[in-house]
Protein backbone atom coordinates (compact mmCIF):
# COMPACT_ATOMS: atom_id res chain seq x y z
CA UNK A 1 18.37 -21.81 -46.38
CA UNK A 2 16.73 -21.79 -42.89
CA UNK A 3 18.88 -18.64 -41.98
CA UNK A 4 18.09 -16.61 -45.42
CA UNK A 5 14.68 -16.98 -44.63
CA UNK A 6 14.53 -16.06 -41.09
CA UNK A 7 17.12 -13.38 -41.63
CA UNK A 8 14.63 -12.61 -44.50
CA UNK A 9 11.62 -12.83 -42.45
CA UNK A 10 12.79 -10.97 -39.54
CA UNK A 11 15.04 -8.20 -40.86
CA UNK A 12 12.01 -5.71 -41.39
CA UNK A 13 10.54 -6.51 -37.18
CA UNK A 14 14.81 -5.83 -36.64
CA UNK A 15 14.28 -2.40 -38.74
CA UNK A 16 11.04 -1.59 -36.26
CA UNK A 17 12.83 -2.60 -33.17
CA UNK A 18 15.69 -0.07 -34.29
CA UNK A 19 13.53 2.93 -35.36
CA UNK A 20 11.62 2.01 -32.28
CA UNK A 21 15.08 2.34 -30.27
CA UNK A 22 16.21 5.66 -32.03
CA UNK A 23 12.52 7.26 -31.85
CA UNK A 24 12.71 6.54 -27.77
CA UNK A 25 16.24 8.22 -27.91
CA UNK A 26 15.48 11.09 -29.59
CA UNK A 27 12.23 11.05 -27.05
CA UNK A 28 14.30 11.24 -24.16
CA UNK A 29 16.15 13.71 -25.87
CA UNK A 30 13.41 16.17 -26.25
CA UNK A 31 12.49 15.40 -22.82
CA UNK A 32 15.86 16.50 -21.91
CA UNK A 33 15.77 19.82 -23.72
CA UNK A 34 12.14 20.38 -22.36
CA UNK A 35 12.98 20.25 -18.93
CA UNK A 36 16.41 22.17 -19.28
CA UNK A 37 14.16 24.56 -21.11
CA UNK A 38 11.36 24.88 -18.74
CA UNK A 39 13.59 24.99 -15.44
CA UNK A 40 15.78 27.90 -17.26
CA UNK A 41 12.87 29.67 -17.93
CA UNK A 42 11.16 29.09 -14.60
CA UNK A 43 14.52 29.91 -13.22
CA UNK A 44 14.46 33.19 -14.71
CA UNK A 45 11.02 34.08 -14.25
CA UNK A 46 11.71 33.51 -10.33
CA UNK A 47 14.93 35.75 -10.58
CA UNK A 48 12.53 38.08 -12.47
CA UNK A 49 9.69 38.34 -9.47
CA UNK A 50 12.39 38.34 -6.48
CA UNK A 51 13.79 41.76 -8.10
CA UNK A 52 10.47 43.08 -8.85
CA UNK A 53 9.25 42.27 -5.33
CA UNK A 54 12.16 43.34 -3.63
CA UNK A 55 12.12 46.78 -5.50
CA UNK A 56 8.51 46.82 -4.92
CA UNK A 57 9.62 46.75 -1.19
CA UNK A 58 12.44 49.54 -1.32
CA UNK A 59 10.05 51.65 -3.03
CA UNK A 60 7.37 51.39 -0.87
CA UNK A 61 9.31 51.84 1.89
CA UNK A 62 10.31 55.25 0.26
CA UNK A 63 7.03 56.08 0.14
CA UNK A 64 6.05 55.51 3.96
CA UNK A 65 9.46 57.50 4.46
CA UNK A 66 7.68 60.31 2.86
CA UNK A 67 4.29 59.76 4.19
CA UNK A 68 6.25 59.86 7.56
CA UNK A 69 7.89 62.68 7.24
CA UNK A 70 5.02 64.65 5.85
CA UNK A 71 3.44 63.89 8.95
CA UNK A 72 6.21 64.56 11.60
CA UNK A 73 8.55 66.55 9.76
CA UNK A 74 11.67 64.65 11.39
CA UNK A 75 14.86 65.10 8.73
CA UNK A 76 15.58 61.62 9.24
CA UNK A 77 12.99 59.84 6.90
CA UNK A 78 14.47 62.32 4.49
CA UNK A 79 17.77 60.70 5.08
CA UNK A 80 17.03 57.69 4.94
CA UNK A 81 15.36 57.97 1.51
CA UNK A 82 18.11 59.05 0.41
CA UNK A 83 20.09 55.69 1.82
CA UNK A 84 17.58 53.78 -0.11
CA UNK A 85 18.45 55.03 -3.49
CA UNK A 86 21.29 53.07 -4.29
CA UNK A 87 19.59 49.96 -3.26
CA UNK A 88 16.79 51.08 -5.45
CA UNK A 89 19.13 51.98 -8.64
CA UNK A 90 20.73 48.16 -8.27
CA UNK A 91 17.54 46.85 -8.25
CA UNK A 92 15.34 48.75 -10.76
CA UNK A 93 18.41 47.83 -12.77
CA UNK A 94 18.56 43.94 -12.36
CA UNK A 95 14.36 44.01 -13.26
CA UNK A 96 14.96 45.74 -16.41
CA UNK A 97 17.50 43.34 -17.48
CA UNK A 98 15.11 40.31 -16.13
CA UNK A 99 11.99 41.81 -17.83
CA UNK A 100 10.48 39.45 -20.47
CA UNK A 101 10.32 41.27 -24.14
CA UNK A 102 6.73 42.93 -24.38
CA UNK A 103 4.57 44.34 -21.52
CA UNK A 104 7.11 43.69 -19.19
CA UNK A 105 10.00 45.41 -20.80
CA UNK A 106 6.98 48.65 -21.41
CA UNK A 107 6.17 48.59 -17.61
CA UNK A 108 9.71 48.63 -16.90
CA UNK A 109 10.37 51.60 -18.26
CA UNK A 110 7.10 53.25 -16.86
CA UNK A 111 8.95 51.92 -13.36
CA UNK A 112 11.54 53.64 -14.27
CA UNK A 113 10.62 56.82 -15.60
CA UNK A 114 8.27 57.37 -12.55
CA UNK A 115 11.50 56.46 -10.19
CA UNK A 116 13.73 58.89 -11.97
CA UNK A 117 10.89 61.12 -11.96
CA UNK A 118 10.26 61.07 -8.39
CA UNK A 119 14.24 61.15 -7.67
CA UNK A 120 14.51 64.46 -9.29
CA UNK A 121 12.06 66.23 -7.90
CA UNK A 122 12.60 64.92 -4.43
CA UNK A 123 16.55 66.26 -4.85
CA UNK A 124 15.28 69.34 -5.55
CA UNK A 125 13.34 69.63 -2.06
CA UNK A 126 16.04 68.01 -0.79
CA UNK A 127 18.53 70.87 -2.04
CA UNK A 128 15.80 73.59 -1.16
CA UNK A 129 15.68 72.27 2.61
CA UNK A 130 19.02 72.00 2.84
CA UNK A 131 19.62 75.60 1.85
CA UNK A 132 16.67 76.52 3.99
CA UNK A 133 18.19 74.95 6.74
CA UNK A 134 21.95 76.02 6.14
CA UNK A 135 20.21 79.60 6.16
CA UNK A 136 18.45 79.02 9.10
CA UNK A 137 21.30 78.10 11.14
CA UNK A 138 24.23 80.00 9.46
CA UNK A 139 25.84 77.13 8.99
CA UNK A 140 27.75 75.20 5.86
CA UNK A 141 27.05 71.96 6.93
CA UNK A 142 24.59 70.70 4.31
CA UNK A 143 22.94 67.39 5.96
CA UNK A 144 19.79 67.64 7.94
CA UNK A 145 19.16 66.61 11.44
CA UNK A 146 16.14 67.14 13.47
CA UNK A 147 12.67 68.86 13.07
CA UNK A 148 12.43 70.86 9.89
CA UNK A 149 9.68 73.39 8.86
CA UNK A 150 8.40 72.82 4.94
CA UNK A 151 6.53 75.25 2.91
CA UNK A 152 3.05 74.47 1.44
CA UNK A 153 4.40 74.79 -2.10
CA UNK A 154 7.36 71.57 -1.18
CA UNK A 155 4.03 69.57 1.10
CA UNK A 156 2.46 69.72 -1.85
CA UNK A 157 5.18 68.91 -4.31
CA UNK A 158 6.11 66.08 -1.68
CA UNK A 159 2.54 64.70 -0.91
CA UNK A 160 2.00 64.20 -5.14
CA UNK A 161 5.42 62.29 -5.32
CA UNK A 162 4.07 60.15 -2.77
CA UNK A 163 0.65 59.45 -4.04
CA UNK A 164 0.93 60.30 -7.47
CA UNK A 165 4.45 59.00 -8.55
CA UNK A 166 5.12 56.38 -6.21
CA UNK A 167 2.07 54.81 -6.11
CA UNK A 168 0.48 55.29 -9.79
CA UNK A 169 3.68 54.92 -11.47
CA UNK A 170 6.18 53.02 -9.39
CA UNK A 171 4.11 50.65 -7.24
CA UNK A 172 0.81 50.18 -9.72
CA UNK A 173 3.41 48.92 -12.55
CA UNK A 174 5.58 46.50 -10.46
CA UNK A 175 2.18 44.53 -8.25
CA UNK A 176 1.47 44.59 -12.11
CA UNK A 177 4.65 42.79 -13.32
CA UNK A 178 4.52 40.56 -10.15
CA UNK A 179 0.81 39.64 -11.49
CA UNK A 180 2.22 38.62 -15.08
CA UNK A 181 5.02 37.06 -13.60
CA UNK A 182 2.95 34.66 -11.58
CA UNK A 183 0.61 33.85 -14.09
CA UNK A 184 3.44 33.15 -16.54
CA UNK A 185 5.10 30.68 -13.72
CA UNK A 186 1.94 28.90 -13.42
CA UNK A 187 1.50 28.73 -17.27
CA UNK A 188 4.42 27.13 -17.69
CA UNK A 189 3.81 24.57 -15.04
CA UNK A 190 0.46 24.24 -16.60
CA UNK A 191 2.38 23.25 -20.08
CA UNK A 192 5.18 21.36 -18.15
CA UNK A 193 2.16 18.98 -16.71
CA UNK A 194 0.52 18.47 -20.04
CA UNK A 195 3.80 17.78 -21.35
CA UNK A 196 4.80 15.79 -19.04
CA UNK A 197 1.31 13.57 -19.87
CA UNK A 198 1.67 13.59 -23.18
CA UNK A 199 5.04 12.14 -23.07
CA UNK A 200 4.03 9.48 -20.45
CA UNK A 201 1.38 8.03 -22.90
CA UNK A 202 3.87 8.27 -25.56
CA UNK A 203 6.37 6.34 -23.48
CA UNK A 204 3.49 3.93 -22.96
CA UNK A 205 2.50 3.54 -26.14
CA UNK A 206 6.15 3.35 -27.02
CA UNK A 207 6.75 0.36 -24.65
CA UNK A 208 3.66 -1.19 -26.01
CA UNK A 209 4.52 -1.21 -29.92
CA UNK A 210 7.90 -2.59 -28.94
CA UNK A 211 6.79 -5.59 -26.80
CA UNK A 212 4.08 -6.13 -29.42
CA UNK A 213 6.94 -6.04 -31.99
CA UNK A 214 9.09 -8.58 -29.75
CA UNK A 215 5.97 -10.84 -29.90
CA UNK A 216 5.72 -10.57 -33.41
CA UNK A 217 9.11 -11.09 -34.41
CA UNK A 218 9.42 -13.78 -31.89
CA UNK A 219 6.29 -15.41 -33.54
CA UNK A 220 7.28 -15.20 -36.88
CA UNK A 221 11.02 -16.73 -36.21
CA UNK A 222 9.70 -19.75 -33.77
CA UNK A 223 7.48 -20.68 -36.86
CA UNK A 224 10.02 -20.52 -39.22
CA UNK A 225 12.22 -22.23 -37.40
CA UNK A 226 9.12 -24.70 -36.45
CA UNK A 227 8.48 -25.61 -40.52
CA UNK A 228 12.27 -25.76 -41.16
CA UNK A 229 12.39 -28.40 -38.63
CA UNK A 230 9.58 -30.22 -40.21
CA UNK A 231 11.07 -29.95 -43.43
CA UNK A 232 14.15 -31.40 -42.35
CA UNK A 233 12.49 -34.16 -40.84
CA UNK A 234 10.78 -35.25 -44.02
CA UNK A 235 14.41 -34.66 -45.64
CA UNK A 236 16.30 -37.62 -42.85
CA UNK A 237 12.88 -39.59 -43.11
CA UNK A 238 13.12 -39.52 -47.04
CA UNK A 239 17.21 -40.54 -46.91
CA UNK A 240 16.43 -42.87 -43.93
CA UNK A 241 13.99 -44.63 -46.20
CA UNK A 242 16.86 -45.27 -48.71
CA UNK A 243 18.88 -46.39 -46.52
CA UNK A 244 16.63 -48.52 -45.09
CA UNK A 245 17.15 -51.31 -48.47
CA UNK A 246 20.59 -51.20 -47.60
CA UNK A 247 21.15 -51.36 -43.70
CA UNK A 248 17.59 -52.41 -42.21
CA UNK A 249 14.90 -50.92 -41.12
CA UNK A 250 14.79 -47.20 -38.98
CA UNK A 251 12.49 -46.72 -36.74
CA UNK A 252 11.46 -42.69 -35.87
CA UNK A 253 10.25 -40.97 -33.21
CA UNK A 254 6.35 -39.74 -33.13
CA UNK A 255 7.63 -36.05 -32.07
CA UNK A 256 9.84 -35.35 -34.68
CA UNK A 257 11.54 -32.66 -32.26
CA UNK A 258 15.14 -31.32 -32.57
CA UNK A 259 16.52 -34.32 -30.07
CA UNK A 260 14.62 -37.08 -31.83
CA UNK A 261 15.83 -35.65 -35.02
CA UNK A 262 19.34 -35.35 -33.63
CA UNK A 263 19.34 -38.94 -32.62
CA UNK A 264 18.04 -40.08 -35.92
CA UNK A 265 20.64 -38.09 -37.84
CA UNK A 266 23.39 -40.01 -35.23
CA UNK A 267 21.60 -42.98 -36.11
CA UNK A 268 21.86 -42.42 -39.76
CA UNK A 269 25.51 -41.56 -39.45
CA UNK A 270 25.46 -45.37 -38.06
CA UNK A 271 23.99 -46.67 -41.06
CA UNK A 272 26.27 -44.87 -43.32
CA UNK A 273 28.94 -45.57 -41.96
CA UNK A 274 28.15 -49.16 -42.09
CA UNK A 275 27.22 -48.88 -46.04
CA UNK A 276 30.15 -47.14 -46.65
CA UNK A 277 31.88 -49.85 -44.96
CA UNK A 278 30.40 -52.58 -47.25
CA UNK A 279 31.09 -50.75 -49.95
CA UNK A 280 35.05 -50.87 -49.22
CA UNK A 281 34.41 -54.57 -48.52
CA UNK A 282 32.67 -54.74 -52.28
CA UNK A 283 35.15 -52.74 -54.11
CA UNK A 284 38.26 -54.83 -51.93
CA UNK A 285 36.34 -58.02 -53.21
CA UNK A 286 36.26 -56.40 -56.81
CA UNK A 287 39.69 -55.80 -57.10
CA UNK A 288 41.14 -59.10 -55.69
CA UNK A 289 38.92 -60.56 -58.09
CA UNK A 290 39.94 -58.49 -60.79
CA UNK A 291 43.72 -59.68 -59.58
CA UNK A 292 43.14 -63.11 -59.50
CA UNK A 293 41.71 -63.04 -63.44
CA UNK A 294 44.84 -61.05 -64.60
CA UNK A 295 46.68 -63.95 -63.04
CA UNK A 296 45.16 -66.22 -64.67
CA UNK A 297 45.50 -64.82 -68.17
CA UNK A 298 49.02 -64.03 -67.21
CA UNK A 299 49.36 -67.63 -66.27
CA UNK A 300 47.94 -68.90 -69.27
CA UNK A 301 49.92 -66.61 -71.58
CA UNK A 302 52.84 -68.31 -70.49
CA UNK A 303 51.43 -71.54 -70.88
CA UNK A 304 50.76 -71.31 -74.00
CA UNK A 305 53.92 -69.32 -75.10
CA UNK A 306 55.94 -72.09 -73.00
CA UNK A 307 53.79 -75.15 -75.52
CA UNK A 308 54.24 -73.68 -78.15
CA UNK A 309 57.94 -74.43 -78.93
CA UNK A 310 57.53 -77.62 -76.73
């Protein structure tokens, strides 16, 4: 009975204590996914800026290339454009396949229009210097060394890629992306924080309703348990009390805790025993009395039946 009604009793605070268990699972969880989330995205965002900035290096270093050989005429910033072209291709790809969807993707392609832009015209002064030069010096070989003299027309054409290209549509565009970039790192590690403070008071909070159910369900079973010990010892004091008329007096304890009632359920076992014990003294009495008065109408039967023809 004691057991039904605990089990009774205590089943819904076991019900909390579970939901409470699978809600801080499924808590951790999330966290879990959160953070996976966040450091793949952070990940990628810093993947994203190292490309742009590194691209944002190769192509300004084009453009002092330029600047420099604008100013000194010496073939071998020329060159060494050139040399930075394939470096520049790998990397204008790997930012247009790290660019976010939205403005970054659209100032991607601006980058790279204004590269492929600048790239074509600057092959075509390449190709008209070269010829110049092959001209010059009646020779075939086609790579240029040393000072070379540039018309107006290609210092202009060269002096607008530089300024106008590269830095409008090139450079402008990527310090741009960088910007977003940075401010979308620190967003997210904005969010991550309040995230991260949200889910510590929920953890507290968490910890809180399930000690505050452990106290409750605690609570609720040590005063079950508490009256069904009460009512049991009114149940041994009640039999005691019966058996008192037949074995003597029992004396109780003042406590009436589970050791006094364990001794005065021993000490009833006593008593019973002993009553039962009289009780197969009574009924062995009984029936040797019951015996002995058979015998003696047996005995007088044959008495009589022995007078009779006597």
């Amino acid at each position: 009975m004691a057991r039904r009604v605990i089990w009774k009793i205590a089943s819904p605070m076991i019900g909390l204590g579970v939901f409470l268990l699978i809600l801080g699972a499924f808590a951790a969880y999330n966290v879990h996914q959160q953070q996976q989330t966040s450091s793949e995205i952070v990940a990628h965002q810093v993947n994203s800026m190292l490309a742009i900035h590194e691209l944002n290096i190769v192509m300004r270093e084009i453009r002092f290339q330029v600047v420099a050989f604008l100013r000194t005429h010496d073939a071998q910033h020329l060159s060494n454009v050139s040399a930075l072209n394939d470096s520049a291709d790998v990397l204008l790809d790997r930012t247009k396949e790290l660019a976010r969807p939205g403005r970054e993707q659209e100032r991607s392609r601006i980058v790279e229009a204004g590269y492929r832009s600048f790239f074509t015209d600057f092959r075509r002064i390449m190709a008209e210097l070269s010829k110049a030069a092959i001209d010059a010096h009646s020779t075939s070989g086609d790579t240029l060394a040393g000072t070379i003299s540039v018309t107006p027309e290609q210092t202009s054409i060269l002096t607008e890629l530089s300024d106008g290209v590269l830095t409008n549509h090139v450079l402008k565009p990527l310090e741009e992306c960088l910007a977003d970039n940075r401010q979308f790192v620190e967003d997210t590690n904005r969010a991550s924080q309040v995230t991260a403070q949200h889910l510590k008071i929920g953890f507290l909070l968490l910890g809180i309703c399930g000690a505050v159910a452990g106290l409750l369900l605690g609570t609720v079973i040590a005063r079950t348990i508490g009256q069904s010990i009460v009512q049991l010892n009114v149940t041994v004091r009640s039999v005691a009390g019966r058996l008192s008329d037949v074995s003597g007096p029992v004396t109780f304890s003042r406590t009436g805790g589970l050791a006094d009632i364990n001794l005065e359920l021993r000490q009833m076992e006593r008593d019973i025993a002993v009553v039962v014990e009289r009780l197969q003294q009574r009924e062995t009495e009984l029936l040797r009395s019951e015996q002995l008065a058979q015998l003696g109408q047996l005995a007088a039967g044959m008495a009589h039946e022995l007078r009779n023809p006597l």
